[in-house]
N, C-alpha and C. Protein backbone atom coordinates (compact mmCIF):
# COMPACT_ATOMS: atom_id res chain seq x y z
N UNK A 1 124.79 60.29 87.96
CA UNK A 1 124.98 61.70 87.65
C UNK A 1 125.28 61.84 86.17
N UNK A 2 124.43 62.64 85.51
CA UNK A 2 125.02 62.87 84.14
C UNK A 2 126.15 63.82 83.84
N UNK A 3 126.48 63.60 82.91
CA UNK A 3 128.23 64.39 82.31
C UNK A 3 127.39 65.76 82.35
N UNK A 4 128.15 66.96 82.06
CA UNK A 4 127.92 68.13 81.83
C UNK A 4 128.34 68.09 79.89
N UNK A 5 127.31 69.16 79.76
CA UNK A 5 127.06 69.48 78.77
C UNK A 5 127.58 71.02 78.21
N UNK A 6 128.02 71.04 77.36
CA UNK A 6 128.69 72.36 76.21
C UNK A 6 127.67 72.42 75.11
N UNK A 7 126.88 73.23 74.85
CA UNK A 7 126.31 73.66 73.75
C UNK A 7 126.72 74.92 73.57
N UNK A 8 126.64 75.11 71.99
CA UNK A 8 126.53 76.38 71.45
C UNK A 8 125.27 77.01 70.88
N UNK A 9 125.14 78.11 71.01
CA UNK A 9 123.96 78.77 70.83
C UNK A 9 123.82 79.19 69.40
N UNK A 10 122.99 78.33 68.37
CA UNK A 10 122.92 78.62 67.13
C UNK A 10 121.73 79.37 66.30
N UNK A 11 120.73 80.07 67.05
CA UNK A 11 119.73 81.02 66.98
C UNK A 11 118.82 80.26 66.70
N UNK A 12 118.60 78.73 67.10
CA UNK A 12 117.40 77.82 67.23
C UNK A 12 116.34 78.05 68.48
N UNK A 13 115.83 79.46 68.47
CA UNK A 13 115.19 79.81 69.66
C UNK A 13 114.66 78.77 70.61
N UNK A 14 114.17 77.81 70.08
CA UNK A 14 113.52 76.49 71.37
C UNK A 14 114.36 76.11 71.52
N UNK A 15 115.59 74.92 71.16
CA UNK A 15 116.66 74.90 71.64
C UNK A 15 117.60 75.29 72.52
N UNK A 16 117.79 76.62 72.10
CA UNK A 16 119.04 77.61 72.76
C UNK A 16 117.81 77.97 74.06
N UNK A 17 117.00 78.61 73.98
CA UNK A 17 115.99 78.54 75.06
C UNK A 17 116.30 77.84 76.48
N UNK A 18 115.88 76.09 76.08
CA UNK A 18 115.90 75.23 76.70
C UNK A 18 117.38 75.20 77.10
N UNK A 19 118.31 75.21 76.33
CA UNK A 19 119.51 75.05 77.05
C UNK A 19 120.08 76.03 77.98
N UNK A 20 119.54 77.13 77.81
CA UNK A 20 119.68 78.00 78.82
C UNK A 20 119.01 78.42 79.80
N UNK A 21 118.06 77.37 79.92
CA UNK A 21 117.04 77.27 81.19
C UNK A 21 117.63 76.35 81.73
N UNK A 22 117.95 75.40 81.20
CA UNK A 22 119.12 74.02 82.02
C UNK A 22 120.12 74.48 82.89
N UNK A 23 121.02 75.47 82.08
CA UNK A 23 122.07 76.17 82.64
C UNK A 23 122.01 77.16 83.59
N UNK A 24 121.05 78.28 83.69
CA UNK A 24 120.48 79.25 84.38
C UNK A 24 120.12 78.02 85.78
N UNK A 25 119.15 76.99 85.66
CA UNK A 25 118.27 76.01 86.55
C UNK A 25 120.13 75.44 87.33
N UNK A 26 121.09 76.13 87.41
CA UNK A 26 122.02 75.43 87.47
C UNK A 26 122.71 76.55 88.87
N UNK A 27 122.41 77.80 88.50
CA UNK A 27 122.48 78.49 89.85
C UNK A 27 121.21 78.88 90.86
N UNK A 28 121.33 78.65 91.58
CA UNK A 28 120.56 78.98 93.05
C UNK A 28 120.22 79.89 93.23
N UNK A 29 118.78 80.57 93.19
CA UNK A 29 118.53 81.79 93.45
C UNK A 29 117.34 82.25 94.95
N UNK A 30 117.51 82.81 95.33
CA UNK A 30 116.16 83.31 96.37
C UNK A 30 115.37 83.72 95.60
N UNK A 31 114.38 83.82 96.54
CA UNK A 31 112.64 83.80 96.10
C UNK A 31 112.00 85.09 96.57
N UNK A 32 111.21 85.88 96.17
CA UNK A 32 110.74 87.22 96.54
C UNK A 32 109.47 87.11 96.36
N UNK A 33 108.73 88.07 96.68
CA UNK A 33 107.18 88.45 95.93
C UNK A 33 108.07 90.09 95.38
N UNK A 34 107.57 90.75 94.64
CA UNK A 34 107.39 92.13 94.20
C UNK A 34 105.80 92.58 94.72
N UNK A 35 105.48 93.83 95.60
CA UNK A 35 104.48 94.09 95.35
C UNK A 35 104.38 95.72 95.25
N UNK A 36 103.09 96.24 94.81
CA UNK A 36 103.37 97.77 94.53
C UNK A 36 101.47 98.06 94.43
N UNK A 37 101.35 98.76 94.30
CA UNK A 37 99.86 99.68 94.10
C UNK A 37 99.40 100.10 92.86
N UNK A 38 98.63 99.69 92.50
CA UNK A 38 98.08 100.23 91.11
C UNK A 38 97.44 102.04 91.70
N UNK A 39 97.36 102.69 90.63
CA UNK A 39 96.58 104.19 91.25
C UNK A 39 95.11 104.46 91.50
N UNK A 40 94.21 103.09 91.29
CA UNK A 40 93.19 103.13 92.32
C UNK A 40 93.46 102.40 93.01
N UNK A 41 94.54 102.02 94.08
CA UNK A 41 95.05 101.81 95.08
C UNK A 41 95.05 99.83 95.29
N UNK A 42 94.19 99.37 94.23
CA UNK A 42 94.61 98.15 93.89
C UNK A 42 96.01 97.33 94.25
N UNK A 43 95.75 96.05 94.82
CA UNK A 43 97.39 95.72 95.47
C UNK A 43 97.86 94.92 94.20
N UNK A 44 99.06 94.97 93.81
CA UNK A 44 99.70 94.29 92.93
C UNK A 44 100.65 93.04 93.32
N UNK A 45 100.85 92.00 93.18
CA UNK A 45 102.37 91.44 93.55
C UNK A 45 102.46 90.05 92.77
N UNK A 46 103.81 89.82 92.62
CA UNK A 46 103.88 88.82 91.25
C UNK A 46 105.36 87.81 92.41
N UNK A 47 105.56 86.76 92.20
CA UNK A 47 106.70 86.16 92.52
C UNK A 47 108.17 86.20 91.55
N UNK A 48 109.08 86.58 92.37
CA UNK A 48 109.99 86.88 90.80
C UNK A 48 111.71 86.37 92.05
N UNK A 49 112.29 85.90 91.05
CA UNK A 49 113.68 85.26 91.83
C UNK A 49 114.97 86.02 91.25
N UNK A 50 114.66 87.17 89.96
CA UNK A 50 115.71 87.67 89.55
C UNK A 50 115.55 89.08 90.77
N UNK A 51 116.62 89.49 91.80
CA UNK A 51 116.20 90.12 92.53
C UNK A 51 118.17 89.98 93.06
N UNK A 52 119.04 91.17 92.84
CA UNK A 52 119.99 91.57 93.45
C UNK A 52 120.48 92.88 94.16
N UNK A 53 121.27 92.88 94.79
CA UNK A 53 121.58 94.33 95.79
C UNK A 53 122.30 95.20 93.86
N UNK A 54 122.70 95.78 94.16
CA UNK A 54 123.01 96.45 92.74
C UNK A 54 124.28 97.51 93.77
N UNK A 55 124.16 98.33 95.10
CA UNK A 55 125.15 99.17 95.21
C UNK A 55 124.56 99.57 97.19
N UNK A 56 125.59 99.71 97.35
CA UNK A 56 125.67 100.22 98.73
C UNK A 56 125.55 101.71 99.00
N UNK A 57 126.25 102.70 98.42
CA UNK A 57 126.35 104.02 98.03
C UNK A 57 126.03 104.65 96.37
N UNK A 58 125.07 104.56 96.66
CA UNK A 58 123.75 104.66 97.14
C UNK A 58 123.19 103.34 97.08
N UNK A 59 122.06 103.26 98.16
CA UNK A 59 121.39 101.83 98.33
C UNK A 59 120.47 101.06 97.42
N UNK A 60 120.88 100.61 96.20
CA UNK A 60 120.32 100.12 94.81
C UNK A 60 119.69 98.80 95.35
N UNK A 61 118.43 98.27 94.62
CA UNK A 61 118.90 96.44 94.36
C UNK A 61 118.17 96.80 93.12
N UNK A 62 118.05 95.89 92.39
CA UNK A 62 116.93 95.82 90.98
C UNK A 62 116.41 94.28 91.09
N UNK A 63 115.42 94.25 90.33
CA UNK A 63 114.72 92.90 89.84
C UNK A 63 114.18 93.10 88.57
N UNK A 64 114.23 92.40 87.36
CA UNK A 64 113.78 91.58 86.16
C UNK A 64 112.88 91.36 86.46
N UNK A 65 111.81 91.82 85.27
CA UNK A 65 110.19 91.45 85.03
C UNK A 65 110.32 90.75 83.66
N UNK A 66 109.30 89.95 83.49
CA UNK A 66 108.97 89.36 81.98
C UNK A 66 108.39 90.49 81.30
N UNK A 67 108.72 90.83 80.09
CA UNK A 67 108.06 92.26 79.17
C UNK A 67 106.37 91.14 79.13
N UNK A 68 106.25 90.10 79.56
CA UNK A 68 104.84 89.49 79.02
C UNK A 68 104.13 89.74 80.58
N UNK A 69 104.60 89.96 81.71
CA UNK A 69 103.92 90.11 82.89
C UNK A 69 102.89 90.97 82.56
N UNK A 70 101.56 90.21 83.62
CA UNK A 70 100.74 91.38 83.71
C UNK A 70 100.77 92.48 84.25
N UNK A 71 101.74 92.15 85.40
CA UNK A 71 101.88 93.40 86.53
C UNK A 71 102.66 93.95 85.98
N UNK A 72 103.32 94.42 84.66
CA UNK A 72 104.10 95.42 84.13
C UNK A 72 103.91 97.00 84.10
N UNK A 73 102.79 96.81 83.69
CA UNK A 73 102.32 98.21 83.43
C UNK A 73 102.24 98.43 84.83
N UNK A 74 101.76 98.48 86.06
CA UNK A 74 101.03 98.83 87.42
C UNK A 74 102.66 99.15 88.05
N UNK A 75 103.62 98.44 87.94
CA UNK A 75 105.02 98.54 88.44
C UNK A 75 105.48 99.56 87.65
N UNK A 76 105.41 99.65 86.30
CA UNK A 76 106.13 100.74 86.03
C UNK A 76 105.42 102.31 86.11
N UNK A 77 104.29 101.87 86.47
CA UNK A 77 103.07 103.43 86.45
C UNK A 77 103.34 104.12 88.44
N UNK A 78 103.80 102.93 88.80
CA UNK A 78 103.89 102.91 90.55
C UNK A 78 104.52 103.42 90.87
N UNK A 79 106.11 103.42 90.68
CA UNK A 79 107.54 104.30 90.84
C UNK A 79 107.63 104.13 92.48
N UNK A 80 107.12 103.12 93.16
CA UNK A 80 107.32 102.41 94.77
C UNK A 80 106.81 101.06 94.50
N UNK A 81 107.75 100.23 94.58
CA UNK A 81 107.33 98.82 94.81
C UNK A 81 108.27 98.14 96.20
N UNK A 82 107.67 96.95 96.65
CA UNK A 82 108.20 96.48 97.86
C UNK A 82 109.15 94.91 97.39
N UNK A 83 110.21 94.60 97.95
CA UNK A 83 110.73 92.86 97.31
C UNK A 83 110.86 92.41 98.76
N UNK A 84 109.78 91.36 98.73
CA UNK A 84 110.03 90.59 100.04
C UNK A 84 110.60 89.20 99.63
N UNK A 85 111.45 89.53 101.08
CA UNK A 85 112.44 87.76 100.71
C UNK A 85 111.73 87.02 101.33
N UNK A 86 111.29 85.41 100.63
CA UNK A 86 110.55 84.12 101.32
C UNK A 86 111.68 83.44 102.33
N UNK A 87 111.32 82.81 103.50
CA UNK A 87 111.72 82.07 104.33
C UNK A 87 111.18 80.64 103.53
N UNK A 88 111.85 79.68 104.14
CA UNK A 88 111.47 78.17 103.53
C UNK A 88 109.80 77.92 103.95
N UNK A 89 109.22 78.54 105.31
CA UNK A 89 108.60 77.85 105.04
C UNK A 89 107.18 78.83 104.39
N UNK A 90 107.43 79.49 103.78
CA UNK A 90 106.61 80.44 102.66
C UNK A 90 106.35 79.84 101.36
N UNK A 91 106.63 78.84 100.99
CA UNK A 91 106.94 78.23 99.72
C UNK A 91 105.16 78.67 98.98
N UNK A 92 104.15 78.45 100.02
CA UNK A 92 102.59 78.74 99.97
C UNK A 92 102.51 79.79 98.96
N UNK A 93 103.39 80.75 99.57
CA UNK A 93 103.34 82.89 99.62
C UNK A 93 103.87 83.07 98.06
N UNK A 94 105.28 81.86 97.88
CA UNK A 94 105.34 82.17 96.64
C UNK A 94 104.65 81.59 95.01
N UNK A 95 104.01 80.47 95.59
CA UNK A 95 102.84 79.81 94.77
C UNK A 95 101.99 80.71 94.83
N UNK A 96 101.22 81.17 95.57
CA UNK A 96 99.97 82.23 95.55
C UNK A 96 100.12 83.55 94.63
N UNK A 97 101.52 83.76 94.58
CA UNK A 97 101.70 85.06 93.31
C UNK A 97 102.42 84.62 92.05
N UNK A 98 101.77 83.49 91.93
CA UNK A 98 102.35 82.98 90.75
C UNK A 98 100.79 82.61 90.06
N UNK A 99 100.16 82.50 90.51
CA UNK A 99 98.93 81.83 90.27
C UNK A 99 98.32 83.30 89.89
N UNK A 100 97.51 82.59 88.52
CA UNK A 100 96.93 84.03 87.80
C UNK A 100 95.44 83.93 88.27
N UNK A 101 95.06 84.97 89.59
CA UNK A 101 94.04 85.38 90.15
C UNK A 101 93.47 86.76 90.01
N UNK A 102 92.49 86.92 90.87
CA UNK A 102 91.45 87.85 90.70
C UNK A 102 92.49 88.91 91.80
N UNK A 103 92.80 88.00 92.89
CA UNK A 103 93.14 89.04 94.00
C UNK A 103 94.31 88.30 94.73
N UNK A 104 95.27 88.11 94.39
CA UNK A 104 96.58 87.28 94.97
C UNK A 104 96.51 87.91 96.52
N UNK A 105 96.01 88.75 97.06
CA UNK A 105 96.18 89.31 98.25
C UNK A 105 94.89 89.23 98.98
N UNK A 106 94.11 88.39 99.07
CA UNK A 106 92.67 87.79 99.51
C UNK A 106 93.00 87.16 100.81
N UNK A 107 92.78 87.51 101.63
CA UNK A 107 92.78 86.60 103.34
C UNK A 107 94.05 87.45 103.61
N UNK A 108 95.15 87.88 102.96
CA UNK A 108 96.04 88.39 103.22
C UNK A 108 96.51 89.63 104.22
N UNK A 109 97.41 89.37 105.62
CA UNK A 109 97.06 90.72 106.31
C UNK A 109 98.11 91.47 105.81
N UNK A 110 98.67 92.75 105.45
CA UNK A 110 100.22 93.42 104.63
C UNK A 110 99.53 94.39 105.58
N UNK A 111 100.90 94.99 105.79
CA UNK A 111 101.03 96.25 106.25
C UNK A 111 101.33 97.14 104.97
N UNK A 112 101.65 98.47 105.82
CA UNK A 112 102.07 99.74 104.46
C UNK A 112 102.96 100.13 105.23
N UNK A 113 103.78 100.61 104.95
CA UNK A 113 105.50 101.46 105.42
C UNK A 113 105.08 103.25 104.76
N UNK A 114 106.23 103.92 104.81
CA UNK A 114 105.78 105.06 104.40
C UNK A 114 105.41 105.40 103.07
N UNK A 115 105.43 104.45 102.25
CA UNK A 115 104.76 104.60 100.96
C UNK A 115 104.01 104.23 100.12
N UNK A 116 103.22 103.37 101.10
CA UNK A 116 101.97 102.78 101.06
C UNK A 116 102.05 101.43 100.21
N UNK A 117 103.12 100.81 99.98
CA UNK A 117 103.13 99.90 98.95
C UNK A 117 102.88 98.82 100.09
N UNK A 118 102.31 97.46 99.45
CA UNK A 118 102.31 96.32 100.87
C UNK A 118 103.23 95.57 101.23
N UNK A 119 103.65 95.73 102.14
CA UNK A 119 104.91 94.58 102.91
C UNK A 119 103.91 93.13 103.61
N UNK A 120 104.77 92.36 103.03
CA UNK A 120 103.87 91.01 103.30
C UNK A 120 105.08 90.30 104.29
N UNK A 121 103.76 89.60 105.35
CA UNK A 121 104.07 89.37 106.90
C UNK A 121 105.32 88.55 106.80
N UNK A 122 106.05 88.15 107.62
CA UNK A 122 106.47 87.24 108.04
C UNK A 122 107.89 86.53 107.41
N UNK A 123 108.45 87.85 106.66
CA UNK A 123 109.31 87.32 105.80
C UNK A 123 110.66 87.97 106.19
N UNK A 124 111.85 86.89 105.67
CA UNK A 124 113.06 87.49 105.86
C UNK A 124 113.40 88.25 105.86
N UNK A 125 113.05 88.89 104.71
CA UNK A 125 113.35 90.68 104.51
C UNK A 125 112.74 90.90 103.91
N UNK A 126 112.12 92.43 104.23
CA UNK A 126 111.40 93.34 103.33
C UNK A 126 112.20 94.52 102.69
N UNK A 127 112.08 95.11 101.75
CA UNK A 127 112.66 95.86 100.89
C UNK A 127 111.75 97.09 100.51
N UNK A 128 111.35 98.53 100.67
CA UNK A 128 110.42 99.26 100.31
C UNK A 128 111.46 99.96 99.22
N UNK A 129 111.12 99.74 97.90
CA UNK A 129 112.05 101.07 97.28
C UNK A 129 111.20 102.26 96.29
N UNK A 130 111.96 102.57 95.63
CA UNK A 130 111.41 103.67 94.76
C UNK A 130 112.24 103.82 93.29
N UNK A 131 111.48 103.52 92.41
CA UNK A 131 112.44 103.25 90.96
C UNK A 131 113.06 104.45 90.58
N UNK A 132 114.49 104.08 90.33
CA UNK A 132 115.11 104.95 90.37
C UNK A 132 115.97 104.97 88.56
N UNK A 133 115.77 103.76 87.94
CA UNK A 133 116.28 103.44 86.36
C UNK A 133 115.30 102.30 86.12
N UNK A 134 115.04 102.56 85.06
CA UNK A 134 114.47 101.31 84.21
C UNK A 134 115.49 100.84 82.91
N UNK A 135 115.33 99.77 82.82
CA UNK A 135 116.33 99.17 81.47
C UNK A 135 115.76 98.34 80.75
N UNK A 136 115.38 98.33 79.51
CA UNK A 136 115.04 97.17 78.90
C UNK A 136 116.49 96.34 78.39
N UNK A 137 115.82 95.10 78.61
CA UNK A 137 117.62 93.91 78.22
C UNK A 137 116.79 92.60 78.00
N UNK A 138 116.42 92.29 76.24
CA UNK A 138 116.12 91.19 75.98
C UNK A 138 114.57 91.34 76.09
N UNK A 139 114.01 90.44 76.81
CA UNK A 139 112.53 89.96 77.10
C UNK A 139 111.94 90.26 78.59
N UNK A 140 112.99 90.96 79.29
CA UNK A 140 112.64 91.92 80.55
C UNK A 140 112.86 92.74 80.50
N UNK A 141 112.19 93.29 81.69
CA UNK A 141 112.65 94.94 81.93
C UNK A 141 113.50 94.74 83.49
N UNK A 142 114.20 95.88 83.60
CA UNK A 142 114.79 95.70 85.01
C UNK A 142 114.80 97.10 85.49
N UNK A 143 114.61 97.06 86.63
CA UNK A 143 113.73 98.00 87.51
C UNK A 143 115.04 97.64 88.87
N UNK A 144 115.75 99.21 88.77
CA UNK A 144 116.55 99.57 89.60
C UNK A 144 116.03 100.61 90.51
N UNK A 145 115.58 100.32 91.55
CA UNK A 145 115.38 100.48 93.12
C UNK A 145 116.15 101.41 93.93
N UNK A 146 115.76 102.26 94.34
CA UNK A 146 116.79 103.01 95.90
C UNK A 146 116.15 102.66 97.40
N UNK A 147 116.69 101.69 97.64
CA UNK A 147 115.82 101.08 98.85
C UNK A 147 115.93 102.52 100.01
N UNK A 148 114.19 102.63 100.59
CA UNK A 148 114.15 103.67 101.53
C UNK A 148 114.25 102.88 102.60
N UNK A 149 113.84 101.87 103.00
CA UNK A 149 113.98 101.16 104.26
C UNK A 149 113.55 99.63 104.33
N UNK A 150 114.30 99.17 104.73
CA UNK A 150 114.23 97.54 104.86
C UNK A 150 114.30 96.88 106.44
N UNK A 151 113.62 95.59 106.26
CA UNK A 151 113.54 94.59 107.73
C UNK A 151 114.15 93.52 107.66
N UNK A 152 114.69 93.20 108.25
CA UNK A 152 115.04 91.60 108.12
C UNK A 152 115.05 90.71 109.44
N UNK A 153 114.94 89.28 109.08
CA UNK A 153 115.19 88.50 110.24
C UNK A 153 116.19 87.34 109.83
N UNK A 154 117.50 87.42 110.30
CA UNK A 154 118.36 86.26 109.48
C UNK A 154 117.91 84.72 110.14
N UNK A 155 116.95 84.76 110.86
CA UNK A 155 116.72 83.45 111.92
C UNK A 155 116.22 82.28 111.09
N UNK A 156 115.51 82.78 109.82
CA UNK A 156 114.94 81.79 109.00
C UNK A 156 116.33 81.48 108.41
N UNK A 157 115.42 80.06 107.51
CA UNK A 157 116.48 79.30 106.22
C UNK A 157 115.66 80.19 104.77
N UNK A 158 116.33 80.17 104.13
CA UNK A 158 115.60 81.07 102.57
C UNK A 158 115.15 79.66 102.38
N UNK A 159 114.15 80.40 101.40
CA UNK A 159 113.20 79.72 100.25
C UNK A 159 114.08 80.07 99.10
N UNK A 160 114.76 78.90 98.21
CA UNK A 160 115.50 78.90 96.93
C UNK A 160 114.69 78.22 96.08
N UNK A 161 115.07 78.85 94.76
CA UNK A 161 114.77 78.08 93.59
C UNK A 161 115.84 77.33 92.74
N UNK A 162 115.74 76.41 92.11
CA UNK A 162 117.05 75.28 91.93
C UNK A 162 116.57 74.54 90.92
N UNK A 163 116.71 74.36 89.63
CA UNK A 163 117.00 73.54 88.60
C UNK A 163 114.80 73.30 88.84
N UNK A 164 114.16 74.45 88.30
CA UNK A 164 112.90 74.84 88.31
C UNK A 164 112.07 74.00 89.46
N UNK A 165 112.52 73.97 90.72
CA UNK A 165 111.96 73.61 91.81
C UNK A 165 112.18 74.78 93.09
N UNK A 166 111.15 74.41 93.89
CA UNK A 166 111.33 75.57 95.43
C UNK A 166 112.12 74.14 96.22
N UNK A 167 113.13 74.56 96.53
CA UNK A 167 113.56 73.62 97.63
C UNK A 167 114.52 74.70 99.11
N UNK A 168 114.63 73.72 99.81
CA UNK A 168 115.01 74.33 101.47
C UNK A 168 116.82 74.88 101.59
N UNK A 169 117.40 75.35 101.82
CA UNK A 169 118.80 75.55 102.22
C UNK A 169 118.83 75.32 103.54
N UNK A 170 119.41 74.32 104.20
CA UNK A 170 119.62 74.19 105.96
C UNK A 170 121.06 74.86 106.16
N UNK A 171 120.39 76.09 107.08
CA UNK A 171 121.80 76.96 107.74
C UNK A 171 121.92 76.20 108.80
N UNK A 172 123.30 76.80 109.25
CA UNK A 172 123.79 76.62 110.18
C UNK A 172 124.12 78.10 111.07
């Protein structure tokens, strides 16, 4: 096991970068797709792990985009996007929207909820919201949500991401 490490951040962008991908790679996060509709009805969806509840009263979550994503513009022109949570054994679902394609949603069956955005099958939870704040902070944008209605199934194990790998969490 190696020692832990203290750096300071001295505005050596590759450096400080890297060390804070080390450190970040150091908490555990779940795994989502984002998906939403472009306005010729085009399906959008990108894999993204920055993804938290934000408030109960009223029912918030938000998720962090890269300002370099392609799906930026289509999410923020959409004002309804969907965050589905991966089960472990989805690891496929979240490679496939990571991968820069023609049609990430090809063979794919999604339903639509009442706002036509696509909910993709088989997953822990689905999330339909409707942007309710945008924030720019740094090199993302973050896109605060009023969830209209959500699914879940707690029966699965999540799909996590961990020190830049997909690996399993075994519940109990």
């Amino acid at each position: 096991m190696s020692p832990s490490r203290t750096i300071t951040l001295d505005g050596d962008l590759i450096a400080d970068a890297r060390a804070l991908r080390d450190a970040f790679g150091c908490f555990t996060t779940g795994v989502t797709v984002v998906t939403t509709c472009a306005g010729d009805g085009r399906q959008v969806g990108f894999t993204v792990n920055a993804f938290s509840s934000v408030s109960l009263d009223p029912p918030l979550a938000l998720v962090c985009v890269d300002l370099k994503a392609s799906s930026l513009p289509v999410l923020e022109q959409a004002g309804k996007f969907s965050v589905n949570v991966l089960h472990a054994d989805q690891e496929d679902m979240a490679r496939r929207f990571t991968v820069k394609s023609e049609d990430r949603f090809a063979g794919l069956e999604c339903e639509t909820w009442d706002h036509g955005v696509p909910i993709l099958p088989g997953c822990m939870a689905n999330f339909e919201l409707e942007t309710e704040q945008v924030i720019d902070a740094g090199d993302h944008r973050i896109f605060i949500g009023r969830i209209l209605k959500v699914r879940f199934d707690p029966e699965h194990e999540p799909l996590v991401y961990l020190r830049g790998q997909f690996r399993r969490v075994h519940t109990d």
